[in-house]
Protein backbone atom coordinates (compact mmCIF):
# COMPACT_ATOMS: atom_id res chain seq x y z
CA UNK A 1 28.43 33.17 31.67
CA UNK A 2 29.68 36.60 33.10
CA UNK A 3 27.64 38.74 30.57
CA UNK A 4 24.45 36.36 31.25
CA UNK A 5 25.22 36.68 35.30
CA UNK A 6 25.99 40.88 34.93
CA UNK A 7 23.09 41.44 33.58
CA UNK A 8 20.79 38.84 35.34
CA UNK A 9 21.96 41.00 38.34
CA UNK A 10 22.47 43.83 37.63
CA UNK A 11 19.99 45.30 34.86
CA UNK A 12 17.64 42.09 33.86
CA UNK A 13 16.06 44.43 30.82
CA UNK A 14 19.36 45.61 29.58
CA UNK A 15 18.87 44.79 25.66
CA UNK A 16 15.09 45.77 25.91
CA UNK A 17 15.40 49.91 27.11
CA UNK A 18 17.00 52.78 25.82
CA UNK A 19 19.29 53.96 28.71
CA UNK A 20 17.18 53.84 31.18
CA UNK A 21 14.22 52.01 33.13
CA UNK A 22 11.26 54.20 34.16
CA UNK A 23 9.66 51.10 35.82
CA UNK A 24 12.78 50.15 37.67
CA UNK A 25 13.21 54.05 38.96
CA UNK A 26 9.92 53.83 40.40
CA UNK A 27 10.37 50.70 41.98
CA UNK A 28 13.57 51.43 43.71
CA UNK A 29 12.01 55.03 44.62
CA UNK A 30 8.75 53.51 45.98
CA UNK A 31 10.53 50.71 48.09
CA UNK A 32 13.29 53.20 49.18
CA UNK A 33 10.84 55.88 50.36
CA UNK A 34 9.21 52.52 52.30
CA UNK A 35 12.50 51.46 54.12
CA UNK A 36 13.59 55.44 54.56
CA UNK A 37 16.56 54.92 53.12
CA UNK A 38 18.20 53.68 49.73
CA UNK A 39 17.46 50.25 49.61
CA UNK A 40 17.61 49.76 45.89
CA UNK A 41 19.05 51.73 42.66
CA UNK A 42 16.90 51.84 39.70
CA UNK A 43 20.13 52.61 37.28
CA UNK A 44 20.51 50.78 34.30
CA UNK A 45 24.21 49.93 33.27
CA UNK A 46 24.10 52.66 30.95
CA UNK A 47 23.70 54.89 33.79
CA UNK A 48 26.10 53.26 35.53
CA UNK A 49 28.51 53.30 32.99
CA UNK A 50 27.75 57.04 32.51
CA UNK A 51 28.08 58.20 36.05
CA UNK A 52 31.21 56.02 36.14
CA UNK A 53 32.69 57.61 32.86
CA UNK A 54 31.38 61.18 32.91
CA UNK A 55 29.96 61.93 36.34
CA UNK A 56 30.55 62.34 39.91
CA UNK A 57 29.56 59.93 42.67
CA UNK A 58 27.42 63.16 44.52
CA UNK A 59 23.86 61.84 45.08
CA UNK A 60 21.69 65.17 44.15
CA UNK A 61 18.51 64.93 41.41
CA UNK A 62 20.65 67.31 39.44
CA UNK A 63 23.26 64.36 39.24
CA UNK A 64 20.94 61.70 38.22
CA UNK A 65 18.68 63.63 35.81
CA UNK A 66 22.24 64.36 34.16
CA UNK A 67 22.89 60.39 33.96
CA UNK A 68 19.52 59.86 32.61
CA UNK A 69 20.06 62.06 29.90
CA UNK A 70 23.35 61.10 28.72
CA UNK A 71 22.63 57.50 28.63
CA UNK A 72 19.68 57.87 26.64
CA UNK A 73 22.04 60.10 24.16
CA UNK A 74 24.88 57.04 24.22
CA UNK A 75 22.40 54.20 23.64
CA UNK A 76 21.54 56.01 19.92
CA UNK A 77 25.58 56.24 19.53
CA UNK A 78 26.79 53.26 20.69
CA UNK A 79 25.80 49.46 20.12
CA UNK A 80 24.16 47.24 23.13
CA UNK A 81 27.35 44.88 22.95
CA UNK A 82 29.45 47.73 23.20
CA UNK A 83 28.02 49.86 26.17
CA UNK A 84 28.25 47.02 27.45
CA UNK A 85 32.11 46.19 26.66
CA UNK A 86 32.92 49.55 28.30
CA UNK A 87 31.01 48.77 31.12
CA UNK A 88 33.11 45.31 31.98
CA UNK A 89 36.08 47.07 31.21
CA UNK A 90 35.37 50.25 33.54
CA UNK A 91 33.54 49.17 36.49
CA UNK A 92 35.31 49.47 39.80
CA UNK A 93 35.68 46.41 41.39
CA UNK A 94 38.14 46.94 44.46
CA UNK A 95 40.93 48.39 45.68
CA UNK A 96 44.69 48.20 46.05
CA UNK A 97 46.35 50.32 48.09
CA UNK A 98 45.93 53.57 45.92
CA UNK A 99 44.74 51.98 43.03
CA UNK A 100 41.52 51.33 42.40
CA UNK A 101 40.86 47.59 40.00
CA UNK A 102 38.62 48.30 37.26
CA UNK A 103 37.02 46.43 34.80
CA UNK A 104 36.51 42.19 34.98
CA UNK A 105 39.82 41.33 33.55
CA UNK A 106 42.17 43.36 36.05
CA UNK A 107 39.38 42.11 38.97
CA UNK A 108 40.45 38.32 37.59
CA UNK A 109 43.74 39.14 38.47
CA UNK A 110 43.05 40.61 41.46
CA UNK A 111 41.59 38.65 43.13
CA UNK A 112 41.92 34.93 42.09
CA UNK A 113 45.24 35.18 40.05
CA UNK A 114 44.12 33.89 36.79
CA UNK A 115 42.84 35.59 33.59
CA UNK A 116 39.16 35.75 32.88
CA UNK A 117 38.42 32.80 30.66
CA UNK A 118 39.67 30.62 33.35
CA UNK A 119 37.32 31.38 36.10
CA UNK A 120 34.72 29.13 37.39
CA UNK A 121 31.38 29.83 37.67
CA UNK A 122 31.54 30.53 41.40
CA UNK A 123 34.79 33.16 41.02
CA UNK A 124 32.70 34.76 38.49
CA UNK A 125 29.67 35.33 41.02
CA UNK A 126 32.32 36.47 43.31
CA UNK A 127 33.25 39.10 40.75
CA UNK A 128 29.54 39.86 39.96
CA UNK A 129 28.48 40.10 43.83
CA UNK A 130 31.51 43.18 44.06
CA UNK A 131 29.84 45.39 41.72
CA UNK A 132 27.50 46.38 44.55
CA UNK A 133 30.14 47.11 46.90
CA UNK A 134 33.21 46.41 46.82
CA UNK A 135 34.40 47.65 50.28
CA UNK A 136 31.41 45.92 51.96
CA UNK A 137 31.82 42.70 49.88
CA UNK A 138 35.80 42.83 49.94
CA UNK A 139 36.61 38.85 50.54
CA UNK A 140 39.73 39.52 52.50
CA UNK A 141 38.22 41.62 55.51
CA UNK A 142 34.58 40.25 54.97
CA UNK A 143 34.61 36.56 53.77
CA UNK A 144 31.12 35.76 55.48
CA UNK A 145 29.46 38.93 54.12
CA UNK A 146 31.34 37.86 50.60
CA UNK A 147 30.33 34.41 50.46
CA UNK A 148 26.77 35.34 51.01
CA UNK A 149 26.76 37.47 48.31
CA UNK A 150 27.96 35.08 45.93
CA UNK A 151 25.69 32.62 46.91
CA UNK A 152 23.07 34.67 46.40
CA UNK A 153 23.66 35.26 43.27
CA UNK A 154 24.65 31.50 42.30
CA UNK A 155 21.20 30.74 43.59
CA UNK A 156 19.89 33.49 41.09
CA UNK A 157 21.89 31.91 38.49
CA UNK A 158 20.76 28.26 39.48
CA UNK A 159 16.94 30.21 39.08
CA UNK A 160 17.53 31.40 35.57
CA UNK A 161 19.04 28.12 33.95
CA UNK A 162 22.63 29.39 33.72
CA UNK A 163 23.98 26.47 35.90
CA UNK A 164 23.17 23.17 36.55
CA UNK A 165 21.50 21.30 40.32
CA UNK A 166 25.59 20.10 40.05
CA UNK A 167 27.12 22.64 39.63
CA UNK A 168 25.28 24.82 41.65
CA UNK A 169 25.28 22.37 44.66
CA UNK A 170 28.95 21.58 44.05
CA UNK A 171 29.74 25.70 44.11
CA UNK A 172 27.14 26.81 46.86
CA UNK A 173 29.63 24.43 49.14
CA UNK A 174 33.24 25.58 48.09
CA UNK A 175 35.13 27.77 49.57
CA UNK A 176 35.78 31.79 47.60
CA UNK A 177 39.30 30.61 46.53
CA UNK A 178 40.63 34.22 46.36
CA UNK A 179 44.39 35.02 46.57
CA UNK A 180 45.86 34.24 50.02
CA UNK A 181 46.32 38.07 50.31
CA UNK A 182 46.17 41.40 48.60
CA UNK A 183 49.73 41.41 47.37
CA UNK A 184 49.28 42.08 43.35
């Protein structure tokens, strides 16, 4: 259910390119020339994964045509299912004090307590919802911004089959049940 979410939201063509998404880079440039500022990224996760691995966070065309070009070289090295491994396993997800939680598993931890496997499907939407940004989504000093998140994305899940009217109903109304605080 976290694959199928991840990639629902975050890169819907993920086992049909080859690093990266010409259509999606146009759409994100057209509706972020629209707004006049970024609205939307048109990054695959093998960019992502590549700018987290091998790049810098600097936003220059130098940077990105970089990205593009190293994630089409990974996807002829490296398997779908593993790209994407290494992307669940490296993408920052929060922060602790000086440490930064990467990767799903450590995230589980984090920020409900539990390992991965025992999540429900509305921690796991949680989880999903920080990849965009975890400061702005952080649960503890933005519940209300976090919450809306996740239900966004449980309603995008509810859209695409991956829960049931039950579930989804029963989710969409509980609480985040994080942690009580930060303490790891």
């Amino acid at each position: 259910l976290l694959l199928d979410t991840l990639i629902l939201i975050e890169d819907r063509n993920f086992y049909h390119h080859q690093g990266i998404s010409p259509v999606s880079i146009l759409r994100a440039l057209y509706n972020n020339i629209s707004a006049g500022r970024t609205v939307q990224g048109g990054s695959t996760l093998t960019q992502q994964l590549v700018k987290n691995m091998f790049l810098t966070r600097e936003r220059t065309l130098i940077r990105k045509i970089k990205e593009a070009l190293m994630a089409l070289i990974i996807e002829v090295r490296y398997s779908k299912d593993q790209l994407l491994e290494a992307y669940i396993n490296e993408v920052y997800l929060g922060q602790h004090y000086a440490n930064g939680i990467y990767g799903f598993g450590l995230a589980a931890k984090f920020y409900f307590g539990k390992p991965l496997a025992e999540l429900s499907s509305g921690q796991m939407a949680l989880l999903v919802a920080q990849v965009k940004g975890p400061s702005y989504y952080d649960p503890w000093r933005h519940p209300k911004r976090a919450k809306q998140r996740r239900d966004l994305i449980l309603r995008l899940m509810f859209e695409q089959n991956l829960l049931s009217v039950k579930e989804f109903e029963q989710t969409l109304t509980s609480p985040l049940s994080i942690r009580k605080n930060r303490r790891f």
